[in-house]
Each structure stands twice: as C-alpha cells, then as structure tokens.
N, C-alpha and C. Protein backbone atom coordinates (compact mmCIF):
# COMPACT_ATOMS: atom_id res chain seq x y z
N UNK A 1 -2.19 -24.11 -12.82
CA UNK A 1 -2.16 -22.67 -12.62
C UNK A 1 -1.90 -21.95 -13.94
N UNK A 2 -1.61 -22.46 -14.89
CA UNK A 2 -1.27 -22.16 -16.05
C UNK A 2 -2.60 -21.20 -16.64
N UNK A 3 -2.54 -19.82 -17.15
CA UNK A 3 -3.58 -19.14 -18.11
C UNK A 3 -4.32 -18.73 -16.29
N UNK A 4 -3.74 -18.47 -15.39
CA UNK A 4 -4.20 -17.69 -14.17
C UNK A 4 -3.57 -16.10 -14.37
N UNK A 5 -4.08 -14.92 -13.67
CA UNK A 5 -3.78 -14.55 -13.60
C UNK A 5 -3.02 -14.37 -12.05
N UNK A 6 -3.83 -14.77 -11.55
CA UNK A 6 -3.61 -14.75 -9.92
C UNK A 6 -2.93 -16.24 -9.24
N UNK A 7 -2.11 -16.29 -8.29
CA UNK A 7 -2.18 -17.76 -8.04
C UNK A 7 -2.95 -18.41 -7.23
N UNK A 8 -3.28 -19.38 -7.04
CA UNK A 8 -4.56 -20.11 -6.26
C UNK A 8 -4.43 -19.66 -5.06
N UNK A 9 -5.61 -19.35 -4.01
CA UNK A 9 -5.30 -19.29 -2.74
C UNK A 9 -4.39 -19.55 -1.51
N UNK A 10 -4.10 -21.03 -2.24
CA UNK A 10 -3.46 -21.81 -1.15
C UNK A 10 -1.91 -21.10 -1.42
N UNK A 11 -1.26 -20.62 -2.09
CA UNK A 11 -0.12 -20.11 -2.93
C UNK A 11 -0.15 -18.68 -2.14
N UNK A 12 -1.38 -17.84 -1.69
CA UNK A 12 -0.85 -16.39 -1.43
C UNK A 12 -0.38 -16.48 -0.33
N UNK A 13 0.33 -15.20 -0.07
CA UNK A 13 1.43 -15.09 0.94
C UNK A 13 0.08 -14.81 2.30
N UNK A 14 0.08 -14.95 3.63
CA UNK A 14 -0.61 -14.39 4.82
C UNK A 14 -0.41 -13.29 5.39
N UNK A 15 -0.95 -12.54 5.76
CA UNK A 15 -0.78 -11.66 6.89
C UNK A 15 -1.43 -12.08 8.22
N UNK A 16 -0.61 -12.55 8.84
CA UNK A 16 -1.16 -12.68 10.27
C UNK A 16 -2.32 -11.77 10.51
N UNK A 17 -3.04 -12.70 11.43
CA UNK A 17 -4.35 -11.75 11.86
C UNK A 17 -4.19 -10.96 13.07
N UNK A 18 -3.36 -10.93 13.82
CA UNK A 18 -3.22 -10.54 15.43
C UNK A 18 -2.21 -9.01 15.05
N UNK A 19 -1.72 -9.04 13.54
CA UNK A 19 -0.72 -7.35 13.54
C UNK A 19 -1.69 -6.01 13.97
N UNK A 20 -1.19 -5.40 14.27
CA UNK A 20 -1.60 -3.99 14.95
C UNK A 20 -2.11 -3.15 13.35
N UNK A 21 -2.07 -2.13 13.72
CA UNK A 21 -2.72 -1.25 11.99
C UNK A 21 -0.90 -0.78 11.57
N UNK A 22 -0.28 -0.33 13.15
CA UNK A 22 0.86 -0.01 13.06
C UNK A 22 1.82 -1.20 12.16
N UNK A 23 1.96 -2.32 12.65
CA UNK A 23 2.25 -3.36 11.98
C UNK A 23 2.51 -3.21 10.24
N UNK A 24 0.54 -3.64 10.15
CA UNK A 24 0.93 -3.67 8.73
C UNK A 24 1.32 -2.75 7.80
N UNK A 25 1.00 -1.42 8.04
CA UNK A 25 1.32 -0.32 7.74
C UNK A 25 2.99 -1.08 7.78
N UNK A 26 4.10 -1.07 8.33
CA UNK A 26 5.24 -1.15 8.46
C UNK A 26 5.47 -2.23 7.16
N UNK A 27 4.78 -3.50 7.19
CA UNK A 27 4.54 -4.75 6.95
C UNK A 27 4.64 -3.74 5.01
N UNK A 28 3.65 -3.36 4.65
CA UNK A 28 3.57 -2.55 3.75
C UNK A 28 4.42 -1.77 3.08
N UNK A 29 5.04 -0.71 3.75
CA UNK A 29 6.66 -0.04 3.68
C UNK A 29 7.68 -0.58 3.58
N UNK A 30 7.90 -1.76 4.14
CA UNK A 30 9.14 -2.96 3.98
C UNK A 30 8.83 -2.99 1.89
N UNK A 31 7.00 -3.40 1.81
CA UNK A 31 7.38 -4.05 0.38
C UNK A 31 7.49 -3.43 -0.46
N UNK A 32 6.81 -2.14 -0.30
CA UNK A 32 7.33 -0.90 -1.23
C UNK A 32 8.92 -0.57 -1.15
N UNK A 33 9.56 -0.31 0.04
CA UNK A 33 11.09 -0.97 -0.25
C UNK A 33 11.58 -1.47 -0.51
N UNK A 34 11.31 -3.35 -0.52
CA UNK A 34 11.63 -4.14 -1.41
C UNK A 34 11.84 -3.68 -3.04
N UNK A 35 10.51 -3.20 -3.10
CA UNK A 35 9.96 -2.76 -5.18
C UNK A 35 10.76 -1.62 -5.51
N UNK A 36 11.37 -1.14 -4.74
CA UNK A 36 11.87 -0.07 -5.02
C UNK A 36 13.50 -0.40 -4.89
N UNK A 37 14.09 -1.73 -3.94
CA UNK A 37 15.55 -1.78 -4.53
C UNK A 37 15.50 -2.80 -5.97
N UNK A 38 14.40 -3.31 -5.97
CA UNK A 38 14.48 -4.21 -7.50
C UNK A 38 14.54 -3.15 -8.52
N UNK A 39 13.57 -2.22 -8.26
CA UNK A 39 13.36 -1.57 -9.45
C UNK A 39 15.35 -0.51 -9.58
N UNK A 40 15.71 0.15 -8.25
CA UNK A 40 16.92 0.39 -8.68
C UNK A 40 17.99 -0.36 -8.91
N UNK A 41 18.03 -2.03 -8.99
CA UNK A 41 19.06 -2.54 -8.97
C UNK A 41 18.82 -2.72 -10.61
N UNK A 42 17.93 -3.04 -11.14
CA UNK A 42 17.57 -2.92 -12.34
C UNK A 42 18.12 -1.16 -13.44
N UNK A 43 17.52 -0.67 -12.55
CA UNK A 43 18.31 1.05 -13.56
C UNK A 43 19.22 1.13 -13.31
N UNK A 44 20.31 0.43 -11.86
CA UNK A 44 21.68 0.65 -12.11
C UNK A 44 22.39 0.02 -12.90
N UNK A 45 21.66 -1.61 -13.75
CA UNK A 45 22.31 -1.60 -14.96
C UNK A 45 22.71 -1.55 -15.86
N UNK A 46 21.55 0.19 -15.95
CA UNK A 46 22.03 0.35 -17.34
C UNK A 46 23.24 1.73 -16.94
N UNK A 47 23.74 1.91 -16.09
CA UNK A 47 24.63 3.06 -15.71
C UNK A 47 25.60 2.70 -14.80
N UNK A 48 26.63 3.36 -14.50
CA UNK A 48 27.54 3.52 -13.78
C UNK A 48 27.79 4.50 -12.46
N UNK A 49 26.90 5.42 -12.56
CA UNK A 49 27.78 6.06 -11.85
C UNK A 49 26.05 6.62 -10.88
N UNK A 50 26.33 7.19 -9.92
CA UNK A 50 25.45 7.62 -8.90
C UNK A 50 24.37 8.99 -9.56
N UNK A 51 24.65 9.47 -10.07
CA UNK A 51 24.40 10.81 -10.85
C UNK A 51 23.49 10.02 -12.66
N UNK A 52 23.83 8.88 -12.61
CA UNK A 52 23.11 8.51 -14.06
C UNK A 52 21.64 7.63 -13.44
N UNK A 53 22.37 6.99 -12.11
CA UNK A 53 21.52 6.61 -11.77
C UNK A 53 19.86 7.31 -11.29
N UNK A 54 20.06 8.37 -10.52
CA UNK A 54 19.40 9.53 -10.50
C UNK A 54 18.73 9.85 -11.49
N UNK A 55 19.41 10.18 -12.75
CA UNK A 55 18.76 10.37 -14.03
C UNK A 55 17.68 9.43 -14.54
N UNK A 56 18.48 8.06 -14.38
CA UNK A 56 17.87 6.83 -15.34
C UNK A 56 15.96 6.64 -14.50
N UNK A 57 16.46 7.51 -12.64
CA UNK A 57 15.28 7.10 -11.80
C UNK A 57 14.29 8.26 -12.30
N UNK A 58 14.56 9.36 -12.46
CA UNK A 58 13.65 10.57 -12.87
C UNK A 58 12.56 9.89 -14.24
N UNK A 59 13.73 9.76 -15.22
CA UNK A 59 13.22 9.27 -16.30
C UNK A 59 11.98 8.18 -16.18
N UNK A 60 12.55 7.04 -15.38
CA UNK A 60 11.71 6.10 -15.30
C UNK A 60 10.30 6.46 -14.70
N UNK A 61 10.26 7.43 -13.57
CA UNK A 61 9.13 8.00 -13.26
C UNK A 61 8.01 9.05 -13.45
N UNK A 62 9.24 9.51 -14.88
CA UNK A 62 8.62 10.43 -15.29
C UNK A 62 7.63 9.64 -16.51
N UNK A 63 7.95 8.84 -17.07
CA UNK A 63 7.51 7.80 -17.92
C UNK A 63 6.11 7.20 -17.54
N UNK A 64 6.72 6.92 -16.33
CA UNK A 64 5.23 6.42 -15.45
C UNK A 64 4.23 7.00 -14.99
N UNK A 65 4.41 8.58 -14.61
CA UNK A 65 3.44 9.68 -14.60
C UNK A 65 2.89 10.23 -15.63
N UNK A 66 3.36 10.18 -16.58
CA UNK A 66 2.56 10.35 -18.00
C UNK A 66 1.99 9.32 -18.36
N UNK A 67 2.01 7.67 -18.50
CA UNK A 67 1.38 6.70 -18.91
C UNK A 67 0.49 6.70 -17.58
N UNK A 68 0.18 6.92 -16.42
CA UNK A 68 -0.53 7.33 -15.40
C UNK A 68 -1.56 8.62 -15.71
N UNK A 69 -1.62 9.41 -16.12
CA UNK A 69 -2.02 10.04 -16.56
C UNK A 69 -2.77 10.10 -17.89
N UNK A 70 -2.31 9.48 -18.81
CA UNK A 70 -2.96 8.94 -19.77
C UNK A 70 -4.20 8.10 -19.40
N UNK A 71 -4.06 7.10 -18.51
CA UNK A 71 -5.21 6.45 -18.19
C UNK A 71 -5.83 6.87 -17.51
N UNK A 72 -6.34 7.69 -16.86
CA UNK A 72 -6.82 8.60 -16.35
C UNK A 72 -7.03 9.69 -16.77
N UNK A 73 -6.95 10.31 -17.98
CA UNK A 73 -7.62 10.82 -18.85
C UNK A 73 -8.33 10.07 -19.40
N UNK A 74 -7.92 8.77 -20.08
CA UNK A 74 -8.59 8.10 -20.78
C UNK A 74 -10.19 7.42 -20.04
N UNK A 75 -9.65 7.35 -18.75
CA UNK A 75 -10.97 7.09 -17.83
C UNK A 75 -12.30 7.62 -17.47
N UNK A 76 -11.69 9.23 -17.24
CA UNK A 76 -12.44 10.05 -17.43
C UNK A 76 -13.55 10.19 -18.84
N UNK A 77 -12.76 9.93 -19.61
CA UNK A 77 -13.32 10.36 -20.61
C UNK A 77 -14.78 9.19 -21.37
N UNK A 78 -14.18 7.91 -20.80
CA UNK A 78 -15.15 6.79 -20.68
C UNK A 78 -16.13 7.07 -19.97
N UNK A 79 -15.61 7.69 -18.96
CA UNK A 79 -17.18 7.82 -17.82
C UNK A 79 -18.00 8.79 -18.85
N UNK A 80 -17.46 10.00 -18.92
CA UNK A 80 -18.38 10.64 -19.65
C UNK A 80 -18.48 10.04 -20.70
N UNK A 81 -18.11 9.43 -21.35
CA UNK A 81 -19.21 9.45 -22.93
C UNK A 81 -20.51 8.26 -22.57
N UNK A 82 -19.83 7.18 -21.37
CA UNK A 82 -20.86 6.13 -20.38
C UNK A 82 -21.87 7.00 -19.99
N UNK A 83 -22.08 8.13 -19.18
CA UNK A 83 -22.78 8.20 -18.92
C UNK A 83 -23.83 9.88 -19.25
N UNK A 84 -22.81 10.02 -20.31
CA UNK A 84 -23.84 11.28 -20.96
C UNK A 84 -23.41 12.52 -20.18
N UNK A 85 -23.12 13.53 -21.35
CA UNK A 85 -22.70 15.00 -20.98
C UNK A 85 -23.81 15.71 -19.54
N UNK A 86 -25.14 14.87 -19.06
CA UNK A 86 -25.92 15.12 -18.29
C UNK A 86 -25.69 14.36 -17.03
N UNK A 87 -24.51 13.24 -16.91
CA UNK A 87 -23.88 13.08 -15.73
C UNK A 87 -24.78 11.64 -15.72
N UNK A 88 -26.15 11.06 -16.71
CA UNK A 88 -26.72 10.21 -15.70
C UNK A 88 -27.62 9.51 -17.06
C-alpha cells in the first residue's frame, strides 16, 4: 500500500446497503461530528480557556475560507484562460 493514495478496496470502511436516505444522511452527520471534535480537541491545545477556544475556531476557519477561496478563484480563472474569453 505504500506510495497509495487511497487504501485498497478491501481496507474501505462499508455502508450497508439496506440504510434508508434518512440513515445515511445521519450515518454522515455522526462523521462530520466526529471531524469536528478532532479538529477541536486539537485547537484546545493550543488554549485554555473556552473564549480562546472560540477564537483559535474562528481563526482556523477563517483561514480555511480564504485558502477556499483562493482555489476557486484560481479555478475559475483556469477555465477561462482553457477555454477562451469566447466561453468555447
């Protein structure tokens, strides 16, 4: 597996086939919850207190909406020069 980016098939996690839409939708929200206490257990170490934490979370997302944004300018701007100020 070494120089993968992905891990082999047999390695990914399943989703049952029989979940409802409701399900995975839920199934989904759990892991974005998950990513989201890693990601704050991580900014609470660089702080102490409830109020820095807050801060350290703004920051971090504010970070990420501008480097989000960047590529997506930058995307845009590929398409057009790809495909000509005439769209084609």
């Amino acid at each position: 597996m070494s120089g993968q980016l992905l891990p082999s098939h047999e390695l990914m996690p399943n989703v049952p086939a029989d979940l409802t839409p409701e399900q995975r939708v839920q199934l989904w929200v759990d892991l974005m919850d998950t990513c989201e206490q890693f990601l704050l257990a991580g900014l609470r170490r660089t702080t102490a207190s409830d109020e820095g934490l807050r801060t350290a979370y703004r920051k971090w997302y504010s970070e990420r909406m501008e480097e989000h944004d960047r590529t997506v300018a930058h995307m845009a701007e590929e398409f057009h020069r790809r495909l000509g100020a005439d769209g084609g």
